[in-house]
N, C-alpha and C. Protein backbone atom coordinates (compact mmCIF):
# COMPACT_ATOMS: atom_id res chain seq x y z
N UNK A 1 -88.72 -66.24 7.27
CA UNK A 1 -88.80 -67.47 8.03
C UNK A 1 -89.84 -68.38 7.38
N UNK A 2 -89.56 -69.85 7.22
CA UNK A 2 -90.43 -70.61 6.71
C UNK A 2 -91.29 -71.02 7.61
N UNK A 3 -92.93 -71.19 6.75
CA UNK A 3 -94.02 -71.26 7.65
C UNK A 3 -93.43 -72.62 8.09
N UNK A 4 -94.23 -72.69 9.78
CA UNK A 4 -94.27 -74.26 10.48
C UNK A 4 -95.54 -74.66 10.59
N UNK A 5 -96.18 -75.95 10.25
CA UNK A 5 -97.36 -76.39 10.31
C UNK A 5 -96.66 -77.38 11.70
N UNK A 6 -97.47 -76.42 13.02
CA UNK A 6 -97.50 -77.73 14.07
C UNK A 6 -98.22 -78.95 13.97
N UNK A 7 -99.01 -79.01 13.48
CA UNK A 7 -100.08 -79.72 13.51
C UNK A 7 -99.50 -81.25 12.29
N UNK A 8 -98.81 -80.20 11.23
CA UNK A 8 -98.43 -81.55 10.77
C UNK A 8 -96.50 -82.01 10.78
N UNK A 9 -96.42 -81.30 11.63
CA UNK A 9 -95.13 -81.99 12.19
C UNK A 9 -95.14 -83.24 13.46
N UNK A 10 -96.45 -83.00 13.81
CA UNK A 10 -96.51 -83.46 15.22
C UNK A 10 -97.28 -85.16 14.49
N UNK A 11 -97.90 -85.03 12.67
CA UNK A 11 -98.23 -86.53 12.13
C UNK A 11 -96.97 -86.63 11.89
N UNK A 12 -95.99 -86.09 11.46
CA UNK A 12 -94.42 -86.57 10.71
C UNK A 12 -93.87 -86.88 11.13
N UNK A 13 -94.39 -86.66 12.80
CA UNK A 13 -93.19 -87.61 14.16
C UNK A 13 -93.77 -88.91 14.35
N UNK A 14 -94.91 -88.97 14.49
CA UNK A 14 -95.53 -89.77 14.62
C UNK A 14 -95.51 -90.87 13.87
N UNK A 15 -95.73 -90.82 12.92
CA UNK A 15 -95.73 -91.75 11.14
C UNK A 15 -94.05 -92.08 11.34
N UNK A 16 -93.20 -91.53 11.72
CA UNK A 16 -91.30 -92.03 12.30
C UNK A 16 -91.30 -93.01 13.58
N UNK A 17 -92.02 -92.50 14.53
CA UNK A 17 -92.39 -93.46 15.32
C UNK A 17 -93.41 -94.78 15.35
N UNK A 18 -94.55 -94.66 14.15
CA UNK A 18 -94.51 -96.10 14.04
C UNK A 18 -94.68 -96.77 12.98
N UNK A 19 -93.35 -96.03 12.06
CA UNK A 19 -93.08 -97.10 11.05
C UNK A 19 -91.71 -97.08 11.28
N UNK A 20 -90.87 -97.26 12.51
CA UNK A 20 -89.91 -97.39 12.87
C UNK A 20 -89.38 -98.91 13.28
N UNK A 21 -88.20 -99.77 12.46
CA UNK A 21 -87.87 -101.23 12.51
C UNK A 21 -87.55 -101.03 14.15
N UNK A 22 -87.76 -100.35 14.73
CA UNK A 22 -86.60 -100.47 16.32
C UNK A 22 -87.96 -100.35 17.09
N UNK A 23 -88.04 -100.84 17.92
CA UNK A 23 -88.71 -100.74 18.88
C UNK A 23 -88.52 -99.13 19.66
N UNK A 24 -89.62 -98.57 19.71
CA UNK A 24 -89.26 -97.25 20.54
C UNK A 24 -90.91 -97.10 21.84
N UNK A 25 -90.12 -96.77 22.98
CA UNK A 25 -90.78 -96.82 24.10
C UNK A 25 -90.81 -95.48 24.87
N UNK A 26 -91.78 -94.51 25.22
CA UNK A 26 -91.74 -93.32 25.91
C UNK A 26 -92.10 -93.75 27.30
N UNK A 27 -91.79 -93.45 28.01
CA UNK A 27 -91.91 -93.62 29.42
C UNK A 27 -91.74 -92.04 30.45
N UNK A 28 -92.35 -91.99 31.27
CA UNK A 28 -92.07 -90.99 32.05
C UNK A 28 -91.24 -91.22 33.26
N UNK A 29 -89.54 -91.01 33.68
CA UNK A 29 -88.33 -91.64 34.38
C UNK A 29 -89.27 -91.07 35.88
N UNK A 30 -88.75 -92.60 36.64
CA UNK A 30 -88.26 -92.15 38.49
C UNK A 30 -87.26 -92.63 38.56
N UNK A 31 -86.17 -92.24 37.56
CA UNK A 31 -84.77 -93.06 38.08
C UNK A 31 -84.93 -94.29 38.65
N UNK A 32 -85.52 -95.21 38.50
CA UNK A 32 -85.34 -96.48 38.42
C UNK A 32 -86.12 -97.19 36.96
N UNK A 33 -86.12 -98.93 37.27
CA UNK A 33 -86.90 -99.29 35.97
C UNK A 33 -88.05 -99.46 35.87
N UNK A 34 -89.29 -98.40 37.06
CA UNK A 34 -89.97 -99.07 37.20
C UNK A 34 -90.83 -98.05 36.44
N UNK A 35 -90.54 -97.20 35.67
CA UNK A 35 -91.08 -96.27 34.81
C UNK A 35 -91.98 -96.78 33.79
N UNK A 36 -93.65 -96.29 33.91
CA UNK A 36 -94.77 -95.93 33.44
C UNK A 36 -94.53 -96.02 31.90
N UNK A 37 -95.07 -97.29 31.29
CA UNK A 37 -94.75 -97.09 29.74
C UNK A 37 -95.68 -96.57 29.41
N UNK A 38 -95.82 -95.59 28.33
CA UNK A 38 -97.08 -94.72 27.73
C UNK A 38 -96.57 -94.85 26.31
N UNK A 39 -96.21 -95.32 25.65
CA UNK A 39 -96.55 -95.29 24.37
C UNK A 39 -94.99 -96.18 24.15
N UNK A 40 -95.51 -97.29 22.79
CA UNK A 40 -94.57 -98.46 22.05
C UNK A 40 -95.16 -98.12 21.27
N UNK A 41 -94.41 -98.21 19.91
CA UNK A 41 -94.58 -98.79 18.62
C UNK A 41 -95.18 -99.66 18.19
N UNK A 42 -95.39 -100.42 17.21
CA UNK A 42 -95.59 -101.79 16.80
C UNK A 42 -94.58 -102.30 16.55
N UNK A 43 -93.48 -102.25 16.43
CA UNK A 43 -91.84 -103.06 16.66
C UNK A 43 -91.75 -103.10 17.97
N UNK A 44 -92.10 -102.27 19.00
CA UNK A 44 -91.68 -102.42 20.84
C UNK A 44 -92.73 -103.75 20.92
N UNK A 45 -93.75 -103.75 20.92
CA UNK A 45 -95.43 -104.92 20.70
C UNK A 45 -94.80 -105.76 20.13
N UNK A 46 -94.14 -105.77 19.26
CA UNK A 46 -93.74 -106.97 18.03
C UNK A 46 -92.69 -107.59 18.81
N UNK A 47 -91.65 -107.12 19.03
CA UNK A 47 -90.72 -107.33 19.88
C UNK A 47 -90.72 -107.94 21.45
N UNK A 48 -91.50 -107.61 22.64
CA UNK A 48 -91.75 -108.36 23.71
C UNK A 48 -92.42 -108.75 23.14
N UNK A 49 -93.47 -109.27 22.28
CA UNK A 49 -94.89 -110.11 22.46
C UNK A 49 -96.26 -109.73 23.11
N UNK A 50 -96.13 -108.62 23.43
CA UNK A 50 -97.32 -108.05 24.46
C UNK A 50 -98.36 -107.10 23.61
N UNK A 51 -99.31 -107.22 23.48
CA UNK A 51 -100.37 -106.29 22.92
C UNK A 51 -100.25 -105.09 23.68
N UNK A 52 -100.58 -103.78 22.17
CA UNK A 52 -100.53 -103.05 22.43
C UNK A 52 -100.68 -102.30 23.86
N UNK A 53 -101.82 -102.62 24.81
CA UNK A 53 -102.36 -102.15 25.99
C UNK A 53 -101.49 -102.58 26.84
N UNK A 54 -101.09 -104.19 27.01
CA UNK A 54 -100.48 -105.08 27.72
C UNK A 54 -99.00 -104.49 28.05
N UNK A 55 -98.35 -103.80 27.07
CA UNK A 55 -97.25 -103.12 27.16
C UNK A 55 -97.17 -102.11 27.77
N UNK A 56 -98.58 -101.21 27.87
CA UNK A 56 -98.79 -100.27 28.50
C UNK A 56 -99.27 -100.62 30.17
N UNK A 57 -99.49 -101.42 30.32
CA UNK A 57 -99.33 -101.83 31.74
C UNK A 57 -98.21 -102.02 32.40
N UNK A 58 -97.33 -102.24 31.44
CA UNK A 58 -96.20 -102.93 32.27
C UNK A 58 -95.54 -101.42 32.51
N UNK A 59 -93.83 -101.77 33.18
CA UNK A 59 -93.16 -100.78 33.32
C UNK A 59 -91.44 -101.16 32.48
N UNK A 60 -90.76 -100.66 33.09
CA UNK A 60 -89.31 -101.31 32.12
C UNK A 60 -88.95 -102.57 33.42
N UNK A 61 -89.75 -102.54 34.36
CA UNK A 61 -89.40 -103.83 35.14
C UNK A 61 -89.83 -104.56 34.62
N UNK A 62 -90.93 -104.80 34.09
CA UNK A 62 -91.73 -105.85 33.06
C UNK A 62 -90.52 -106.50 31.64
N UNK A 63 -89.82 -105.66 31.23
CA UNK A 63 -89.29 -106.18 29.98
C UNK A 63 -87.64 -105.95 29.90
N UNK A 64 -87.09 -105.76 31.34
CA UNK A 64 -85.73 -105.26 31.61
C UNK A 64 -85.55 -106.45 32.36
N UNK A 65 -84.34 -107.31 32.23
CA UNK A 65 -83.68 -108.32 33.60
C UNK A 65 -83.06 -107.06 34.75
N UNK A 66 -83.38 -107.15 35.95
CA UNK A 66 -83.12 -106.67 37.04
C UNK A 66 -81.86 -106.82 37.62
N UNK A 67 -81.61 -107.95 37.16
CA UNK A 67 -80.30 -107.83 37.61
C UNK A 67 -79.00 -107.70 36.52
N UNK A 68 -79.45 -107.78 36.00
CA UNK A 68 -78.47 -107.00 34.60
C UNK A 68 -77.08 -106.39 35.41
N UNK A 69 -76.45 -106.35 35.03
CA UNK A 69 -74.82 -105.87 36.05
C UNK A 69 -74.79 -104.35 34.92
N UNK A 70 -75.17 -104.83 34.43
CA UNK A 70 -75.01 -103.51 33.37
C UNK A 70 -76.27 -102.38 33.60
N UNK A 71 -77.53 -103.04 33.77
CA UNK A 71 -78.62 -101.91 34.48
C UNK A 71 -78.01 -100.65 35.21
N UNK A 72 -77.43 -101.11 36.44
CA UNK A 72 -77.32 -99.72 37.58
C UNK A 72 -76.48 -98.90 36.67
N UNK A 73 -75.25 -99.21 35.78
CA UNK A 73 -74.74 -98.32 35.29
C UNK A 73 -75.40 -97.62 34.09
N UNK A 74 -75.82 -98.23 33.51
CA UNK A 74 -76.86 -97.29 32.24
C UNK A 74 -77.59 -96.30 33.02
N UNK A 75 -78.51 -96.56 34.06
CA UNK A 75 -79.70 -95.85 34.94
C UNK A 75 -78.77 -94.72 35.46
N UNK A 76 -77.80 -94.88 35.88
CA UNK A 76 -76.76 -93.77 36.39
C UNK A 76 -76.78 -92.87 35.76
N UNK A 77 -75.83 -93.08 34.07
CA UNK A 77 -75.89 -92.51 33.17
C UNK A 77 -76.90 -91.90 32.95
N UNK A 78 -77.79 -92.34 32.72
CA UNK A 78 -78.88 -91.95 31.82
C UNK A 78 -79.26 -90.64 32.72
N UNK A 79 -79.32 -90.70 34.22
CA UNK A 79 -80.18 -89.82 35.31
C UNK A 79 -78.95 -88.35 35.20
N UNK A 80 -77.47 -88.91 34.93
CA UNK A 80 -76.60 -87.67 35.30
C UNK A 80 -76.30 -87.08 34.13
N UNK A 81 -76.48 -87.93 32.80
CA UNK A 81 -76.27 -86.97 31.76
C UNK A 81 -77.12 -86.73 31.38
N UNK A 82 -78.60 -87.60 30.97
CA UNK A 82 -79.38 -87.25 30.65
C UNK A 82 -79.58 -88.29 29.11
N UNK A 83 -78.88 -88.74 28.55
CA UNK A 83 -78.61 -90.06 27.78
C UNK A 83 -77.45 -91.04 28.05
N UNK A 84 -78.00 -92.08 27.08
CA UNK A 84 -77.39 -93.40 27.54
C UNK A 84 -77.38 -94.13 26.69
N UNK A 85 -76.63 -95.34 26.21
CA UNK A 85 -76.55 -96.46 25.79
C UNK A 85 -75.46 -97.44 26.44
N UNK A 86 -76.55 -98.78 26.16
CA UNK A 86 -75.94 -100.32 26.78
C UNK A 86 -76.69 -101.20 25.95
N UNK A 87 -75.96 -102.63 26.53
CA UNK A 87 -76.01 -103.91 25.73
C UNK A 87 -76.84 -104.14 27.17
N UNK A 88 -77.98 -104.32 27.21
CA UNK A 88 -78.44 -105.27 28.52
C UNK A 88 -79.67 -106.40 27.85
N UNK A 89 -79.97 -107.14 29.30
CA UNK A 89 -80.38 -108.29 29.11
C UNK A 89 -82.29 -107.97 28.92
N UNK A 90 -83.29 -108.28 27.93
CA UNK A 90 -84.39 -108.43 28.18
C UNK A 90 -85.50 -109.08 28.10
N UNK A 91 -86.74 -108.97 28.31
CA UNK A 91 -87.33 -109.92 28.79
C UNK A 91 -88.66 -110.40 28.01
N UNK A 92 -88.91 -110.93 27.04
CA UNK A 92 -90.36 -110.95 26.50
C UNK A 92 -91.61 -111.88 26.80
N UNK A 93 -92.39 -111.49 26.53
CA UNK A 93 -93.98 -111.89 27.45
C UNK A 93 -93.44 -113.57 27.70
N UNK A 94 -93.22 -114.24 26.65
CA UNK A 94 -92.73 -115.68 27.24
C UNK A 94 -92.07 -116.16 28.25
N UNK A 95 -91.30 -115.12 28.81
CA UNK A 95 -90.40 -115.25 29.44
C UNK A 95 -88.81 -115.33 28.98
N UNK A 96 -88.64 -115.67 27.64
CA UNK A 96 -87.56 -115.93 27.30
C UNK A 96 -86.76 -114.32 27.41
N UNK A 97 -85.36 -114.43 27.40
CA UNK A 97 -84.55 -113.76 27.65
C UNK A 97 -83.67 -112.92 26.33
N UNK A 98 -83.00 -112.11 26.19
CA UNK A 98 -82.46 -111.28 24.38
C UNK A 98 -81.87 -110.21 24.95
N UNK A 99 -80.57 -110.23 24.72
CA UNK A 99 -79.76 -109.31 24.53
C UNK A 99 -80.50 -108.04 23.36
N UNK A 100 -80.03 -107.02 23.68
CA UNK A 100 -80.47 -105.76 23.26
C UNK A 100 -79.77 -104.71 23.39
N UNK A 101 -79.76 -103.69 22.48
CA UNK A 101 -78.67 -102.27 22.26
C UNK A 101 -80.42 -101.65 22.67
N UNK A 102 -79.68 -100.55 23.73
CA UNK A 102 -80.63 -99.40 23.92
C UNK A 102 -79.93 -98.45 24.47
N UNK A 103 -80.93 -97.40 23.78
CA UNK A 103 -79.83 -96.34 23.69
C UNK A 103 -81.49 -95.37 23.73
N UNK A 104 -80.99 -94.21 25.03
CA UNK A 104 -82.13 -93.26 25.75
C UNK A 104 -82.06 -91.88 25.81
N UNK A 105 -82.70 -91.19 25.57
CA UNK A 105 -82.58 -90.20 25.81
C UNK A 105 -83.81 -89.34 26.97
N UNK A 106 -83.46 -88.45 27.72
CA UNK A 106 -84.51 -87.54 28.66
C UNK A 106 -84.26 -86.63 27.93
N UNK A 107 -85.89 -85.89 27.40
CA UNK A 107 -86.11 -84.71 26.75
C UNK A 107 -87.47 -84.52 27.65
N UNK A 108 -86.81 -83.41 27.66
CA UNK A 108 -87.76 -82.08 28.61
C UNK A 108 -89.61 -81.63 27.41
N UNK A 109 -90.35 -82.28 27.79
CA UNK A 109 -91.48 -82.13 26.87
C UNK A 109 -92.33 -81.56 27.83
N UNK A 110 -92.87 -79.75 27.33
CA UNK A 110 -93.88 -78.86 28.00
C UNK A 110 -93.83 -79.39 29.79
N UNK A 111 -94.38 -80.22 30.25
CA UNK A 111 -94.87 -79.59 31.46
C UNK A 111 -93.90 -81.20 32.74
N UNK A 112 -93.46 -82.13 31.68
CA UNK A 112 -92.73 -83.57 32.25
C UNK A 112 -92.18 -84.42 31.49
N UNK A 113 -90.75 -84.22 32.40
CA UNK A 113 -89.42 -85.11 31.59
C UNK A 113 -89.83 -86.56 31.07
N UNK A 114 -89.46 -86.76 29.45
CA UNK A 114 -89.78 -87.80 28.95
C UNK A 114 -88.67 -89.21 29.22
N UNK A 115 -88.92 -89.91 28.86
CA UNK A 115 -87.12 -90.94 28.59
C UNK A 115 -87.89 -91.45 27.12
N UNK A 116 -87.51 -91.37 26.10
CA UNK A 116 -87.48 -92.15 24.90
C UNK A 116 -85.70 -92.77 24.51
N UNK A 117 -86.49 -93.92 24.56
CA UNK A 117 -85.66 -95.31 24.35
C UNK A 117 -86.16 -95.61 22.86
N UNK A 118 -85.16 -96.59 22.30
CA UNK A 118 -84.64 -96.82 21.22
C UNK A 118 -84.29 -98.33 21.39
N UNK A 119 -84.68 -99.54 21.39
CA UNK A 119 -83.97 -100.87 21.72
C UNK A 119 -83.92 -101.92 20.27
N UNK A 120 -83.08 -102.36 20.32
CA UNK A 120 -82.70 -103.14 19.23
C UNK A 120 -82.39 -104.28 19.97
N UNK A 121 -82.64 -105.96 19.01
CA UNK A 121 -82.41 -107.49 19.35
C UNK A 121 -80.95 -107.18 18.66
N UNK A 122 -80.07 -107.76 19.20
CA UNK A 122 -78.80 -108.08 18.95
C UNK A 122 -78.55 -109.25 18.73
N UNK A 123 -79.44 -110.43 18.99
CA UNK A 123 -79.40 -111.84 18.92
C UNK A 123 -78.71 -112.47 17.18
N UNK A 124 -79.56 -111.40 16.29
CA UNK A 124 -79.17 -112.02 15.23
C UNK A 124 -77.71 -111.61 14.56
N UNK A 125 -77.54 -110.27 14.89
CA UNK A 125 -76.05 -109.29 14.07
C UNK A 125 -75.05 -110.55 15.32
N UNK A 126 -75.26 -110.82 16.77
CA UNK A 126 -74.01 -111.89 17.21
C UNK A 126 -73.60 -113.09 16.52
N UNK A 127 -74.94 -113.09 16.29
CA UNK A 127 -74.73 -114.61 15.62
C UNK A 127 -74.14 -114.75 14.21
N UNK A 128 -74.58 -113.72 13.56
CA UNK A 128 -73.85 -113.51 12.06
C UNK A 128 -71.89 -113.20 12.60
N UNK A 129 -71.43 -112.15 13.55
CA UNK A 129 -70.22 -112.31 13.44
C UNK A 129 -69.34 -113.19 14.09
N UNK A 130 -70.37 -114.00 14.14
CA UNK A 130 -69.71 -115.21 15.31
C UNK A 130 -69.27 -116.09 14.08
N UNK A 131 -69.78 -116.49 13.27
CA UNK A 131 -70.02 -117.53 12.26
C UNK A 131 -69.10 -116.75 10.66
């Protein structure tokens, strides 16, 4: 069996997570959006506009449209299978509004269920196949 260095698998995730072009967001789920952000990237920061900390205040109510028609069904998903992906609507510190691909997963980490999300701007790939 090949040796495992925990210690440096746990920089090799890390160094993926933030030199990652996608915005990636860990949160701890209550089946709704009002889930506890604990850790963004510098693409998630780059992406709403919110400093590092500032992001960490918020929740996915902070950077999710609420009424999204597409929300309740992703949140469904996501709670009965356990992943998910949708096109929904979101929200950055300006206020302005951006379509987005996100796509989630709940992984069971030691002692409480994670949700790591994955969100991508779609604004620009529409506009290229529109044209």
């Amino acid at each position: 069996m090949p040796y495992f260095d925990s210690d440096q698998a746990l920089k090799n995730y890390e160094n993926i997570f933030k030199k990652s072009l996608n915005a990636i967001i860990l949160t701890h789920p209550y089946k709704t959006v009002k889930d506890a952000i604990f850790y963004a990237n510098s693409a998630a920061v780059e992406l709403f506009g919110y400093s590092e900390q500032g992001i960490y205040e918020l929740s996915w109510e902070g950077i999710v449209d609420n009424f999204d028609p597409q929300l309740p069904v992703f949140l469904e998903e996501l709670s009965s299978v356990g992943k998910a992906k949708a096109e929904l609507t979101f929200i950055k510190k300006d206020g302005s509004k951006f379509k987005g691909e996100i796509f989630s997963n709940l992984i069971d980490c030691t002692d409480k269920l994670t949700n790591l999300s994955i969100v991508k701007d779609t604004t620009e790939s529409k506009k290229l196949r529109k044209s």
